[in-house]
N, C-alpha and C. Protein backbone atom coordinates (compact mmCIF):
# COMPACT_ATOMS: atom_id res chain seq x y z
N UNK A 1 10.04 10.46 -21.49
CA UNK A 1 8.88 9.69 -21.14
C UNK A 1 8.66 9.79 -19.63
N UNK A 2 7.69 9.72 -18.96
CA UNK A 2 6.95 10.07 -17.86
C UNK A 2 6.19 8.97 -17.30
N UNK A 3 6.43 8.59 -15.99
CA UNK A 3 5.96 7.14 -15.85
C UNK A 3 5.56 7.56 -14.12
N UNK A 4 4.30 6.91 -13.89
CA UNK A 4 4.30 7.54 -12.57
C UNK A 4 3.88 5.56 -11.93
N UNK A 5 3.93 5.62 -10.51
CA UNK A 5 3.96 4.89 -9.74
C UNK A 5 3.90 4.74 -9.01
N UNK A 6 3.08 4.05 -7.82
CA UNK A 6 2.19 3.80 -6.95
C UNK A 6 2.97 2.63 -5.99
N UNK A 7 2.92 3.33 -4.46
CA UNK A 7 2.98 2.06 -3.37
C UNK A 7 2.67 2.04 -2.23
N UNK A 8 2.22 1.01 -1.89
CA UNK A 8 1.56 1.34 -0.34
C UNK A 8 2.91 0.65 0.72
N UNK A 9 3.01 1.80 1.60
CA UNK A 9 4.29 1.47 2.63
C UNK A 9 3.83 1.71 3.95
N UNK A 10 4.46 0.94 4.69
CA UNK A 10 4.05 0.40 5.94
C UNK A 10 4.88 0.02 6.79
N UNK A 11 4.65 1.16 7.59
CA UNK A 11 5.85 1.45 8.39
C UNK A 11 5.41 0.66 10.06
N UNK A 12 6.39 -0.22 10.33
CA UNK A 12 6.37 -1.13 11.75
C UNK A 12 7.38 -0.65 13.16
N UNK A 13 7.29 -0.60 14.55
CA UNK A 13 7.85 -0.66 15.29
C UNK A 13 8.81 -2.09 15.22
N UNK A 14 9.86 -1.95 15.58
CA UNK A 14 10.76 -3.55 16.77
C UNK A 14 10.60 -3.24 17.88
N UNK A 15 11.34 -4.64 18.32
CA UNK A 15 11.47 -4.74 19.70
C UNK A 15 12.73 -4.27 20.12
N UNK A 16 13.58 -4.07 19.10
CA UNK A 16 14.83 -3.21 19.53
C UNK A 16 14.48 -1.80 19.06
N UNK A 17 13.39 -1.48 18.98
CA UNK A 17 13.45 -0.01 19.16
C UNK A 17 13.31 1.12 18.31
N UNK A 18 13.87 0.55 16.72
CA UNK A 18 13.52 0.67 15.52
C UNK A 18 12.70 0.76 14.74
N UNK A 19 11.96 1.55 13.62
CA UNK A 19 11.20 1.34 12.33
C UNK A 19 11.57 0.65 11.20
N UNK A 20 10.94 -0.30 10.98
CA UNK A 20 11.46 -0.63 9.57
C UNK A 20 9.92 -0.73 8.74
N UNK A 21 10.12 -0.59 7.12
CA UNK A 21 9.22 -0.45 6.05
C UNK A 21 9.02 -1.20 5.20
N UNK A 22 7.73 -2.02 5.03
CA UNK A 22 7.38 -2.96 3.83
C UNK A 22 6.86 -2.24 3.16
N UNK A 23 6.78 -2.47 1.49
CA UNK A 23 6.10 -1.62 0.34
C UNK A 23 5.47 -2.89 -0.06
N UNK A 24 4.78 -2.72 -0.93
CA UNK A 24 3.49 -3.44 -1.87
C UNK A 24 3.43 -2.41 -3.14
N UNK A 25 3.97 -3.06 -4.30
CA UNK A 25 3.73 -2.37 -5.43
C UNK A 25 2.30 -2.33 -6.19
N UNK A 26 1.70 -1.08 -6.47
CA UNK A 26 0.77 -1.13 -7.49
C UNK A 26 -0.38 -1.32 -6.38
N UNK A 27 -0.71 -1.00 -5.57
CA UNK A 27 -2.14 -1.20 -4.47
C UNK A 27 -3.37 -1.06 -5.24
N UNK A 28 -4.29 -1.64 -4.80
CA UNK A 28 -5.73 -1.43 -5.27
C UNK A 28 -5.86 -0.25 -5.09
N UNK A 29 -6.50 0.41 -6.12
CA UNK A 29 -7.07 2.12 -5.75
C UNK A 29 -8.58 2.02 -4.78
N UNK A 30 -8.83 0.71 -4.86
CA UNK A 30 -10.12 0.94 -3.81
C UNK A 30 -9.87 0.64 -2.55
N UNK A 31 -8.51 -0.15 -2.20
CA UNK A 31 -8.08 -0.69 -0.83
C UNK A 31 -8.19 1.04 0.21
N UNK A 32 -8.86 0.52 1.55
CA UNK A 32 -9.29 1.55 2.47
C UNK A 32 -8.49 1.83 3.57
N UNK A 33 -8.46 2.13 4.67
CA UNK A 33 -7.48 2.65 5.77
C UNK A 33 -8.04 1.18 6.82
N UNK A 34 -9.03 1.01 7.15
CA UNK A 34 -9.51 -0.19 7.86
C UNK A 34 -8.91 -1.44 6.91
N UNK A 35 -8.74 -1.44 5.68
CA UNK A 35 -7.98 -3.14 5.34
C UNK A 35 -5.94 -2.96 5.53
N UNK A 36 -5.95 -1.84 5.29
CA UNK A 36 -4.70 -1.44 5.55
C UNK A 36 -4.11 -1.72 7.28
N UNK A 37 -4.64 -1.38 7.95
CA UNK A 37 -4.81 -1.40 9.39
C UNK A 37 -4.72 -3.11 9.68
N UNK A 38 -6.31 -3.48 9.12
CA UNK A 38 -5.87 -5.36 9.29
C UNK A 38 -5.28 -5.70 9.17
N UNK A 39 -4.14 -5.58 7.85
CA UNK A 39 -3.40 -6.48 7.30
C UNK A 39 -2.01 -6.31 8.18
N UNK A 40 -2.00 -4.68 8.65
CA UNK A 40 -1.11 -4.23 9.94
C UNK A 40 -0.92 -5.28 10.38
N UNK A 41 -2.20 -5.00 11.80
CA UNK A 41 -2.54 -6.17 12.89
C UNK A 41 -2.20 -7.73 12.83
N UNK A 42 -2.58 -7.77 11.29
CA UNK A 42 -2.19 -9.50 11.22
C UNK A 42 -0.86 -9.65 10.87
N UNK A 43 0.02 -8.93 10.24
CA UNK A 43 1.31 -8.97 10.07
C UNK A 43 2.16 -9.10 11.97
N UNK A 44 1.77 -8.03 12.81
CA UNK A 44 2.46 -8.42 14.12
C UNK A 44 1.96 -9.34 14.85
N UNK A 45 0.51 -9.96 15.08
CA UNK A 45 -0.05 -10.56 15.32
C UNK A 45 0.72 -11.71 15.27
N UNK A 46 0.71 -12.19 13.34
CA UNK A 46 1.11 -13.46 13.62
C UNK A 46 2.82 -13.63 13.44
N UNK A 47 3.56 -12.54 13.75
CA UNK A 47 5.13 -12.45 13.64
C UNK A 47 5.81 -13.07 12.73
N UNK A 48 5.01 -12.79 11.32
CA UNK A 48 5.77 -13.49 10.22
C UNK A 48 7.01 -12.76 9.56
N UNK A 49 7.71 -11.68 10.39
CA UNK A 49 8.62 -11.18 9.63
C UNK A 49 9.50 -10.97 11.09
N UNK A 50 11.02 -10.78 10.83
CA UNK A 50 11.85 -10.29 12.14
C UNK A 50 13.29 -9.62 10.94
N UNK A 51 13.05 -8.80 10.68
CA UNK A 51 14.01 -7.71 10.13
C UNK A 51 15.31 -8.13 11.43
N UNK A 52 16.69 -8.52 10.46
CA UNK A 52 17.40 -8.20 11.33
C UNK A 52 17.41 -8.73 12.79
N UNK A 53 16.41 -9.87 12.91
CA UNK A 53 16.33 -10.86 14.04
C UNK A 53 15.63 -9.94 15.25
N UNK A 54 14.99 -8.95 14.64
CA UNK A 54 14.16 -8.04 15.84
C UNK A 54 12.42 -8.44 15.18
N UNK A 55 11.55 -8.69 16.38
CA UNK A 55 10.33 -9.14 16.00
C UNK A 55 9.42 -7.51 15.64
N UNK A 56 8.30 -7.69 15.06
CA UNK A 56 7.51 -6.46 14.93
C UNK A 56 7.07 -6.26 15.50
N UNK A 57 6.52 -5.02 16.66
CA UNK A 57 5.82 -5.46 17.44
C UNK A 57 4.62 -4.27 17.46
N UNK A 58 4.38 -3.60 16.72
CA UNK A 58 3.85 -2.58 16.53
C UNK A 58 3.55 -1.64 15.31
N UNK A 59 2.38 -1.15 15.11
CA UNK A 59 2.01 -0.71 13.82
C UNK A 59 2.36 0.81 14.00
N UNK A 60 3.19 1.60 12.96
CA UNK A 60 3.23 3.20 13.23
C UNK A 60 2.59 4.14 12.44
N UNK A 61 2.63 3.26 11.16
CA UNK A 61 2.42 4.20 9.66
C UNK A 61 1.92 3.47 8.57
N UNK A 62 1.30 4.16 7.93
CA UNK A 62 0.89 3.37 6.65
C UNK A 62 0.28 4.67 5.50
N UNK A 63 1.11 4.50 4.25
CA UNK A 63 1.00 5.85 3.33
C UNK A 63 1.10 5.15 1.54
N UNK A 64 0.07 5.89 1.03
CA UNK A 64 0.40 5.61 -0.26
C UNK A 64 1.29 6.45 -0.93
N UNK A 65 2.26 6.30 -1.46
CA UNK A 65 3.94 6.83 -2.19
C UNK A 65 3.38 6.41 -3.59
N UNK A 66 2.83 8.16 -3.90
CA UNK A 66 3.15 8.16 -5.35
C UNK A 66 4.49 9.22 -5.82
N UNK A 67 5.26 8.18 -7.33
CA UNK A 67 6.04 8.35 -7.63
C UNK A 67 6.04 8.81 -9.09
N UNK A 68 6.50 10.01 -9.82
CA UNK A 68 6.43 10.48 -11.00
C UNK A 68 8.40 10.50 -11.48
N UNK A 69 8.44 9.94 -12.71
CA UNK A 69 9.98 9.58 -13.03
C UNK A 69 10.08 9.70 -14.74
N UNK A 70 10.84 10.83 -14.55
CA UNK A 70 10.80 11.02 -16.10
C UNK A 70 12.32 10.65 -16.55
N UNK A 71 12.15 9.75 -18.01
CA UNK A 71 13.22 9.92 -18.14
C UNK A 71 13.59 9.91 -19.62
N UNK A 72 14.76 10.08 -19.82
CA UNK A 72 15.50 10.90 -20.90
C UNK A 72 16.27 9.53 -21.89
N UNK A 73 15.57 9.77 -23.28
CA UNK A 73 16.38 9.14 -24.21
C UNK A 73 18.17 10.09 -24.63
N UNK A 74 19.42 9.51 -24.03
CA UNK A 74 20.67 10.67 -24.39
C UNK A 74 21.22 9.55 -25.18
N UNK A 75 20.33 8.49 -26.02
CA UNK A 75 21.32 7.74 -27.21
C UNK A 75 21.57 8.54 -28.41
């Protein structure tokens, strides 16, 4: 069976120097590069996340990860 799967990942600067990556499973297929971008901005903006006690401080990346996974009945 064959199952494919969808995520939007979003990749952030720290302040120590680092990338780290939030995913969102299953994205709207109509969501655009400008709401993607906002939701960026408002994520460092309002510093609701600190990975590891380092704040976000910067937007780097943002990609939709599609995933195809087949797998095998061996009962």
């Amino acid at each position: 069976m064959q199952k494919n799967a969808k995520k939007l990942v979003m990749v952030f600067g720290t302040d120590g120097d680092k990338n780290v990556s939030l995913s969102v499973d299953k994205p709207k297929a109509s969501l655009q590069e400008a709401q993607i971008k906002s939701a960026m901005e408002t994520i460092v903006a309002q510093n609701i996340f600190a990975p590891n006690g380092e704040d976000l401080v910067r937007c780097v990346e943002a990609k939709i990860v599609t995933t195809n996974t087949n797998e095998y009945d061996l009962a």
